[in-house]
Protein backbone atom coordinates (compact mmCIF):
# COMPACT_ATOMS: atom_id res chain seq x y z
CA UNK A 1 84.48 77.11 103.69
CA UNK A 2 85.87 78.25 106.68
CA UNK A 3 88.63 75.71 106.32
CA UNK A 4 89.34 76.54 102.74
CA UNK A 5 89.75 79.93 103.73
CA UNK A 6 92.29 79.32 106.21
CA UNK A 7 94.35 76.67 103.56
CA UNK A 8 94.46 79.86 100.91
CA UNK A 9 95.54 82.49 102.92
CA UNK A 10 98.07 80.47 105.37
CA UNK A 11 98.98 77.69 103.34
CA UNK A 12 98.86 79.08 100.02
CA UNK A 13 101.89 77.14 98.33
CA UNK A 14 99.71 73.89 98.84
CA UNK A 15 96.88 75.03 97.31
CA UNK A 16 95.95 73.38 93.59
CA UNK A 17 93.76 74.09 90.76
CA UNK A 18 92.13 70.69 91.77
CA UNK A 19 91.73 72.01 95.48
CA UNK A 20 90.04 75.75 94.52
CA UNK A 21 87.59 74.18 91.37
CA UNK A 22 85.88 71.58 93.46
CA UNK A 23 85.41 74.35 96.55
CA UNK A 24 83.65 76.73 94.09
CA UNK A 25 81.83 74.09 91.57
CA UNK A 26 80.71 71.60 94.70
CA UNK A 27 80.85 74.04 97.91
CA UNK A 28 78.85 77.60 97.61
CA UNK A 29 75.56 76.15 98.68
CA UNK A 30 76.09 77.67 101.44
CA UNK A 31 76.44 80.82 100.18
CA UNK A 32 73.14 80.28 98.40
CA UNK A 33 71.31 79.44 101.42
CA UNK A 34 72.63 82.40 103.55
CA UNK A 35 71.45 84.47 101.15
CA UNK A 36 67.44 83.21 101.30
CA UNK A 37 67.93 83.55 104.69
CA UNK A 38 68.95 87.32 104.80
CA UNK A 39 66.72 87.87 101.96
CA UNK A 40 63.66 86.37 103.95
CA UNK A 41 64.64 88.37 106.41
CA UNK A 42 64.68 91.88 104.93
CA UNK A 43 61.52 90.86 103.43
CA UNK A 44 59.46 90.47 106.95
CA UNK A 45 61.16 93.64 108.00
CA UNK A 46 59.89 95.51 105.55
């Protein structure tokens, strides 16, 4: 995502529809994995 990132804010004009829908539809795993992890987290801390 990091990449992706850097494409849309510094290389905006080459940025497609194609580009952003298969980032969000095939790429936030991530996201969804951070989030178990920080939710694990806050739940052993508590």
């Amino acid at each position: 995502m990091k990449g992706f990132r850097n494409i849309l804010v510094h290389e905006y004009a080459r940025v497609d529809d194609e580009l952003v829908y298969e980032a969000v539809v095939k790429k936030l795993g991530d996201f969804g994995l951070f989030k178990e992890h920080i939710l694990k987290f806050l739940k052993e801390k508590a």
